[in-house]
Protein backbone atom coordinates (compact mmCIF):
# COMPACT_ATOMS: atom_id res chain seq x y z
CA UNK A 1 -7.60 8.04 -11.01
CA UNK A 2 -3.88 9.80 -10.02
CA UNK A 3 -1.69 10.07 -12.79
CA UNK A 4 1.06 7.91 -10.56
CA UNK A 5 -1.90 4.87 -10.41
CA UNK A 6 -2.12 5.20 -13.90
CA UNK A 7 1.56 4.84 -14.43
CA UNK A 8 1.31 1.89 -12.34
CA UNK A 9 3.33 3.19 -9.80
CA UNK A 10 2.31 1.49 -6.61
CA UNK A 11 2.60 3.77 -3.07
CA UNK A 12 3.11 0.14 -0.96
CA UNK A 13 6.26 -0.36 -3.17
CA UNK A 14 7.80 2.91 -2.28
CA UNK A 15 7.03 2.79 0.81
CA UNK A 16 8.22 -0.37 1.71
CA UNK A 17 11.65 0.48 -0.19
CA UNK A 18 11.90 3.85 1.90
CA UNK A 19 11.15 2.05 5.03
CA UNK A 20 14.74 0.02 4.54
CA UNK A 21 16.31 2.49 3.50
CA UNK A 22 15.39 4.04 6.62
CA UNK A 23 16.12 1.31 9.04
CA UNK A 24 19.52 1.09 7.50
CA UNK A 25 19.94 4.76 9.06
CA UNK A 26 18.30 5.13 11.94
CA UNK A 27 17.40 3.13 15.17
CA UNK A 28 14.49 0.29 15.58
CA UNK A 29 13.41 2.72 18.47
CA UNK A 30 13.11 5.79 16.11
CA UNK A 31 11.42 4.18 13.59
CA UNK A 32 8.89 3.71 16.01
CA UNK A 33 8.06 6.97 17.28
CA UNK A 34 8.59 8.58 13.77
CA UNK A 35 6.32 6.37 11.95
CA UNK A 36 4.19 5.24 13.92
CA UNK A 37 5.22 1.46 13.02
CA UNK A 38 5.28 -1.73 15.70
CA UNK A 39 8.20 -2.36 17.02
CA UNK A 40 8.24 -5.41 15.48
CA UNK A 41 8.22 -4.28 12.05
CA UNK A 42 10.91 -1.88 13.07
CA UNK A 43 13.30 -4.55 13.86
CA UNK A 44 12.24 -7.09 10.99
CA UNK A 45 13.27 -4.23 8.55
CA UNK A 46 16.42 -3.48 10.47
CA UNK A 47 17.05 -7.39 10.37
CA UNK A 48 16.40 -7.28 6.99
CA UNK A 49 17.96 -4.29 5.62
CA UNK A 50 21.02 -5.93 7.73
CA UNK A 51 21.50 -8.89 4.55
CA UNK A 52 21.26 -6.57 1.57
């Protein structure tokens, strides 16, 4: 088991987090080609990064 696992750090946490982050930053349009993500989770995290 990785050490992080065993710390109970979970990688869908972070990444989720970094995604905002991200779409705070950068265009729906980027995040696409960058990450590889749908468009339409591209704008539902720009949408949502929009409230916080």
């Amino acid at each position: 088991m990785l050490p992080l696992i065993k710390a109970g750090v979970k990688a869908r946490q972070g990444r989720g987090t970094a995604l905002l982050t991200l779409a705070t930053r950068v265009p729906a349009g980027l995040l696409v080609k960058m990450l590889g993500v749908r468009i339409s989770v591209a704008v539902t995290c720009q949408r949502t990064s929009e409230c916080d």
